[in-house]
PDB file of N, CA and C in Angstrom:
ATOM      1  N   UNK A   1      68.827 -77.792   5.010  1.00  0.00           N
ATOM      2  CA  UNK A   1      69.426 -77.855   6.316  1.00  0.00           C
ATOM      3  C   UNK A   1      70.919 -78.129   6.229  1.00  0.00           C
ATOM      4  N   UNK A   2      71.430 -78.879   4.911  1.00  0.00           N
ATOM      5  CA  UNK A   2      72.547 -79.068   5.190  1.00  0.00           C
ATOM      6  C   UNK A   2      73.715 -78.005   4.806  1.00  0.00           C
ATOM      7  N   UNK A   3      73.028 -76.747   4.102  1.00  0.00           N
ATOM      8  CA  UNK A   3      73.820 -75.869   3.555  1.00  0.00           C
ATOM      9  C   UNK A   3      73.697 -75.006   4.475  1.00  0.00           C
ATOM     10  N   UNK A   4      73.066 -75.121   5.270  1.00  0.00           N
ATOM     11  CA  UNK A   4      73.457 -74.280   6.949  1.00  0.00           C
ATOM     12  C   UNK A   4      74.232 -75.095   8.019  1.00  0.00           C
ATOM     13  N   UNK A   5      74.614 -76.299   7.627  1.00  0.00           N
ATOM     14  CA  UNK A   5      75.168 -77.240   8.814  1.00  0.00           C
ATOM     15  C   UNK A   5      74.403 -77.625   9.791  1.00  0.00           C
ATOM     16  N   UNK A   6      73.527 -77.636   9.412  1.00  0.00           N
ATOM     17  CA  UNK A   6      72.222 -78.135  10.683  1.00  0.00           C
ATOM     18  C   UNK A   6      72.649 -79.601  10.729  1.00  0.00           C
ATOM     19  N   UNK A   7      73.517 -80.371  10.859  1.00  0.00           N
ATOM     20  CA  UNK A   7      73.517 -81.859  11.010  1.00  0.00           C
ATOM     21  C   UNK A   7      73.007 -82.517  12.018  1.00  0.00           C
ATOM     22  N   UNK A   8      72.860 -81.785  13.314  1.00  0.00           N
ATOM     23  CA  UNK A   8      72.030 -82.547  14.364  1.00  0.00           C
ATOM     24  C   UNK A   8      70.093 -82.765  13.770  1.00  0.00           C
ATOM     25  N   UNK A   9      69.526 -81.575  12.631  1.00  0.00           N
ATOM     26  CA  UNK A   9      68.334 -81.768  12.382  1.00  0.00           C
ATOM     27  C   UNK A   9      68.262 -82.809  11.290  1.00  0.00           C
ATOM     28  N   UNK A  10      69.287 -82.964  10.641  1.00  0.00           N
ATOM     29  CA  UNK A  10      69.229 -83.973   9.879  1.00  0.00           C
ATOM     30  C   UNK A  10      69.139 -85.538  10.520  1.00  0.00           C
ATOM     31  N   UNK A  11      70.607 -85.742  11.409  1.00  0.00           N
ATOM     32  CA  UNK A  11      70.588 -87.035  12.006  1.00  0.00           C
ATOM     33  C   UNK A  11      69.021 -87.159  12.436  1.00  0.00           C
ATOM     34  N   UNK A  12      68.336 -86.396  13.174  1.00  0.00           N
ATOM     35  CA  UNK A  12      66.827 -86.523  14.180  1.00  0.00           C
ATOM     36  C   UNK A  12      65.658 -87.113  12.763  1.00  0.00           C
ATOM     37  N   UNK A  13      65.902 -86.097  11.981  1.00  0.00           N
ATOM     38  CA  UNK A  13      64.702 -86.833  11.014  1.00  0.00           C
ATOM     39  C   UNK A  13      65.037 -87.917  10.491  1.00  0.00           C
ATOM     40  N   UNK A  14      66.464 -88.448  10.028  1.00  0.00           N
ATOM     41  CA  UNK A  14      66.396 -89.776   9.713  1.00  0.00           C
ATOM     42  C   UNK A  14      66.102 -90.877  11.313  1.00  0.00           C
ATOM     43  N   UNK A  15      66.773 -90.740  12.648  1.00  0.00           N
ATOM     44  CA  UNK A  15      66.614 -92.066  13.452  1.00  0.00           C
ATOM     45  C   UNK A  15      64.817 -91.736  14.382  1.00  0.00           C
ATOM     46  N   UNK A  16      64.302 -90.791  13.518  1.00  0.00           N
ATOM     47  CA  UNK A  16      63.083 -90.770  14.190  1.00  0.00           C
ATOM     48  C   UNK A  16      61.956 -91.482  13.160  1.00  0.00           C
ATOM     49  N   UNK A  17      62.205 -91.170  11.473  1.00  0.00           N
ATOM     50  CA  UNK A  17      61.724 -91.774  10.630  1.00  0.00           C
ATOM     51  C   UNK A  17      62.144 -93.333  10.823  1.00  0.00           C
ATOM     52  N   UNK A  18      63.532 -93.719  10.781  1.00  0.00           N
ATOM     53  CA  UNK A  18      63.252 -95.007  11.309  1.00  0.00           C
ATOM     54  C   UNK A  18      62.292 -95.947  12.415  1.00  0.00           C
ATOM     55  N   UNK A  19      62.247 -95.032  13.177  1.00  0.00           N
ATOM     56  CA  UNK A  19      61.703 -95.826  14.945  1.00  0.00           C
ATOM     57  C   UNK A  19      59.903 -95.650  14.555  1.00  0.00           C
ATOM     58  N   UNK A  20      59.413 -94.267  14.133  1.00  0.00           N
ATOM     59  CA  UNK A  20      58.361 -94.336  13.566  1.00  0.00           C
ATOM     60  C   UNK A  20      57.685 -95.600  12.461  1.00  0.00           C
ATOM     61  N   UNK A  21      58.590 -95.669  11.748  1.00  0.00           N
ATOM     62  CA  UNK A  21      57.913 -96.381  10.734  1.00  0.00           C
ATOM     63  C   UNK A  21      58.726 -98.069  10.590  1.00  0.00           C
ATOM     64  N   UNK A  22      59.348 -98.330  11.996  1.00  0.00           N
ATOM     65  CA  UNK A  22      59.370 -99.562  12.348  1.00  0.00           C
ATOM     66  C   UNK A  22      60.060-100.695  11.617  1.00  0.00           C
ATOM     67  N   UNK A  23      61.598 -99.585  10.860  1.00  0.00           N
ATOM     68  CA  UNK A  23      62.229-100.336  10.015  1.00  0.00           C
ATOM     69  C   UNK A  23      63.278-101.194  10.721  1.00  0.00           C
ATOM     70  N   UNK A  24      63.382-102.402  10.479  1.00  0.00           N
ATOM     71  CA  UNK A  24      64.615-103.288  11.577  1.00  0.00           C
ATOM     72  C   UNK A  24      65.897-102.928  11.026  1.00  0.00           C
ATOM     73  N   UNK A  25      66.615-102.547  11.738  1.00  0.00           N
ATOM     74  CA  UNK A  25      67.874-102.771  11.628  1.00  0.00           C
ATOM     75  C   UNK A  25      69.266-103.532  12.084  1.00  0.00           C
ATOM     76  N   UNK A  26      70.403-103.466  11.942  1.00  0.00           N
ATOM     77  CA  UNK A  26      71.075-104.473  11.927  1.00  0.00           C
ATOM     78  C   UNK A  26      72.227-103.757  13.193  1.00  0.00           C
ATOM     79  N   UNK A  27      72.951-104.863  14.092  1.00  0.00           N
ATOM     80  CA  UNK A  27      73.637-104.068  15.201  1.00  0.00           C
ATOM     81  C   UNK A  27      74.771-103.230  14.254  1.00  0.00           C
ATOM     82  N   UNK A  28      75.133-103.561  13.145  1.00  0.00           N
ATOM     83  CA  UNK A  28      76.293-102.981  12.119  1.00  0.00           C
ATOM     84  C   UNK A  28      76.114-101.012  12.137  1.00  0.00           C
ATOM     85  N   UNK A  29      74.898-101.485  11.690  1.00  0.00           N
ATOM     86  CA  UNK A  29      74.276 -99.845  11.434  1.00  0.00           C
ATOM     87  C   UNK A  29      73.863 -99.274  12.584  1.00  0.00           C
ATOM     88  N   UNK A  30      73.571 -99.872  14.078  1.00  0.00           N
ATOM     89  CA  UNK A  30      73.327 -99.020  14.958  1.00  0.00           C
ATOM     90  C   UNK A  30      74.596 -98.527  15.557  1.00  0.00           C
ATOM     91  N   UNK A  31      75.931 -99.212  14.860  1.00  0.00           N
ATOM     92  CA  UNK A  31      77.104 -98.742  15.310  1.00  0.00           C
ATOM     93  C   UNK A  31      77.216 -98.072  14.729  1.00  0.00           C
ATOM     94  N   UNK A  32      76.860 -97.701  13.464  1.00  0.00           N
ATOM     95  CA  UNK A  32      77.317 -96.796  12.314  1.00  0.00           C
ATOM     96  C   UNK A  32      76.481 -95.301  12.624  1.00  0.00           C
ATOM     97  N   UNK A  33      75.325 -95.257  13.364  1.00  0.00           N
ATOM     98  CA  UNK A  33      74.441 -94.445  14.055  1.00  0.00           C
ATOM     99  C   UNK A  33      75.051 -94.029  15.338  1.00  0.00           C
ATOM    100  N   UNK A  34      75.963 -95.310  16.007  1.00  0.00           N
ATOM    101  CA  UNK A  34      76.009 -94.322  17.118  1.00  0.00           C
ATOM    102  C   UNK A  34      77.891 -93.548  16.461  1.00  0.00           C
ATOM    103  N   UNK A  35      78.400 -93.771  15.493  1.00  0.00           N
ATOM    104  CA  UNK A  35      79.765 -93.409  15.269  1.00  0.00           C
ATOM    105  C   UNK A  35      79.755 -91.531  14.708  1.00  0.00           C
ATOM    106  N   UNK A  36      78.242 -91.626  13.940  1.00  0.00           N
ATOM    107  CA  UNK A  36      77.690 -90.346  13.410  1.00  0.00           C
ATOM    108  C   UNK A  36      77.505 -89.761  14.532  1.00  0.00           C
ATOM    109  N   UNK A  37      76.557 -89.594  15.789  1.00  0.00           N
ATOM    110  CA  UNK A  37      76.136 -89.181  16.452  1.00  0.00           C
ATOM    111  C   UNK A  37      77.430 -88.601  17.223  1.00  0.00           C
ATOM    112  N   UNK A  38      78.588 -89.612  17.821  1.00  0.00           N
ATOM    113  CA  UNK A  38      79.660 -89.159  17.902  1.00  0.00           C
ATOM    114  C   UNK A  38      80.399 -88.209  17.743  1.00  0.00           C
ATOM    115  N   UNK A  39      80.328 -88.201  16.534  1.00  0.00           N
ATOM    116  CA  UNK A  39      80.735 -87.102  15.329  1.00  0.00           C
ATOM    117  C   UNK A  39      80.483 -85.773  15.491  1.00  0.00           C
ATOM    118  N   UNK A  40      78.892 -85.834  16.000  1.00  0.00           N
ATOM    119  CA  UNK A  40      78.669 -84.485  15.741  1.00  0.00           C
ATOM    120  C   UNK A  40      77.963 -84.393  16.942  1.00  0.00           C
ATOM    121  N   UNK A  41      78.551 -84.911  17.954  1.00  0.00           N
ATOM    122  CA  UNK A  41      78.535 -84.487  19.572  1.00  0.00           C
ATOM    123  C   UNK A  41      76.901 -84.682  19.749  1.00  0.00           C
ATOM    124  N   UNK A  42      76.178 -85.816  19.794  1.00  0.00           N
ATOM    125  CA  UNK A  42      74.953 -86.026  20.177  1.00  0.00           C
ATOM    126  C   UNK A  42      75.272 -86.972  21.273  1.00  0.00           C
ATOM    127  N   UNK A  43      74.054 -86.788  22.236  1.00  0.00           N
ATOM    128  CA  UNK A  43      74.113 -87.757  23.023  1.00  0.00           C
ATOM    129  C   UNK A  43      73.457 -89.419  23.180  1.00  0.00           C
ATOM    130  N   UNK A  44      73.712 -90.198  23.241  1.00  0.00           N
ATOM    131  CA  UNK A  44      72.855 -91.335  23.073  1.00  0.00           C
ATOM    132  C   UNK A  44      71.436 -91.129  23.426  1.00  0.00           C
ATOM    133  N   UNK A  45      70.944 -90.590  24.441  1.00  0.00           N
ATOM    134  CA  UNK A  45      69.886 -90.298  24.383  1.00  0.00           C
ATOM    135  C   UNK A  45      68.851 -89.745  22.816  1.00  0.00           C
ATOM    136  N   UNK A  46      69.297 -89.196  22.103  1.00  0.00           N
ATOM    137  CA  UNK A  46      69.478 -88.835  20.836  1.00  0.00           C
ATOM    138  C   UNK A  46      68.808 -89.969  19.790  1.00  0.00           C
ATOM    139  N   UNK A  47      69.488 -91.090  19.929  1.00  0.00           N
ATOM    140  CA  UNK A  47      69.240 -92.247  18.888  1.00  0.00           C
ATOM    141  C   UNK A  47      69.177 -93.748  19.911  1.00  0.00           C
ATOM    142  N   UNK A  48      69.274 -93.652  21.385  1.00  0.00           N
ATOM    143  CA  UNK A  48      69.487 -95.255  21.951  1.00  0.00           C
ATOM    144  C   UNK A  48      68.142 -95.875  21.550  1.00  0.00           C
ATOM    145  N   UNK A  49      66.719 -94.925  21.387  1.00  0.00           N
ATOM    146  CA  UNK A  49      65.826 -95.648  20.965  1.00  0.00           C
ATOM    147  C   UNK A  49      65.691 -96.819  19.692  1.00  0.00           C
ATOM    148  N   UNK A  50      67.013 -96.475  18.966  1.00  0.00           N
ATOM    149  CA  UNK A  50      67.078 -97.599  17.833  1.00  0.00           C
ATOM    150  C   UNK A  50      67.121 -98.886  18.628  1.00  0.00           C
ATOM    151  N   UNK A  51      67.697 -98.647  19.212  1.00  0.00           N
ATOM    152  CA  UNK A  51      68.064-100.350  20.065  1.00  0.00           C
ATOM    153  C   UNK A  51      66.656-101.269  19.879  1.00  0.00           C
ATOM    154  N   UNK A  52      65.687-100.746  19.327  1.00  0.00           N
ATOM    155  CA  UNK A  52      64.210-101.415  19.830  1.00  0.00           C
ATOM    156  C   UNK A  52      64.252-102.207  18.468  1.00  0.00           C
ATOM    157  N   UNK A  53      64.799-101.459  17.571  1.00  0.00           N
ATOM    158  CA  UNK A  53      64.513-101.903  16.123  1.00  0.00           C
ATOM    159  C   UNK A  53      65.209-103.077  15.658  1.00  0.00           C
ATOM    160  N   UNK A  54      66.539-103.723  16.586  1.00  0.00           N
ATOM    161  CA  UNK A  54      66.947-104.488  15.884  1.00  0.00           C
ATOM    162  C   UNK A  54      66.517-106.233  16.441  1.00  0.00           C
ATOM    163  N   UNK A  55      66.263-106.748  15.651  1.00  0.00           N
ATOM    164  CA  UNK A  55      65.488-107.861  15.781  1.00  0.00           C
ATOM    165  C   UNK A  55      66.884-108.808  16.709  1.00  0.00           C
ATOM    166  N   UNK A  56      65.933-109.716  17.656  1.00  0.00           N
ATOM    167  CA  UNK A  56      66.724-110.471  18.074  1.00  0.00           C
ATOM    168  C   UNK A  56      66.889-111.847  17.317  1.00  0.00           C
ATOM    169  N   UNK A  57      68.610-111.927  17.674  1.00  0.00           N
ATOM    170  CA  UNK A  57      69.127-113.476  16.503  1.00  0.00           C
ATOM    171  C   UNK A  57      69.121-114.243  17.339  1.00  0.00           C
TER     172      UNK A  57
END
């Protein structure tokens, strides 16, 4: 996928493998998720479901 530039199918299988398989993450990296997404013109809708994953401090 990436030697066609498919980067929107890439971002989807990694923040869907995350939310699926219920890995926590940190607010650092959901900035770093939403800075990618940015990038390559996704909409939050896209990845806001991470928000679930990061544990409250």
């Amino acid at each position: 996928m990436f030697d066609y530039a498919e980067w929107e199918v890439g971002f989807d299988i990694i923040v869907v493998q995350l939310y699926e398989f219920d890995i926590k993450i940190t607010e650092p990296f959901f900035q770093q998720v939403e800075a990618v997404a940015a990038g390559i013109n996704l909409p939050p809708e896209s990845y806001n479901f991470l928000k679930e994953l990061i544990p409250p401090s």
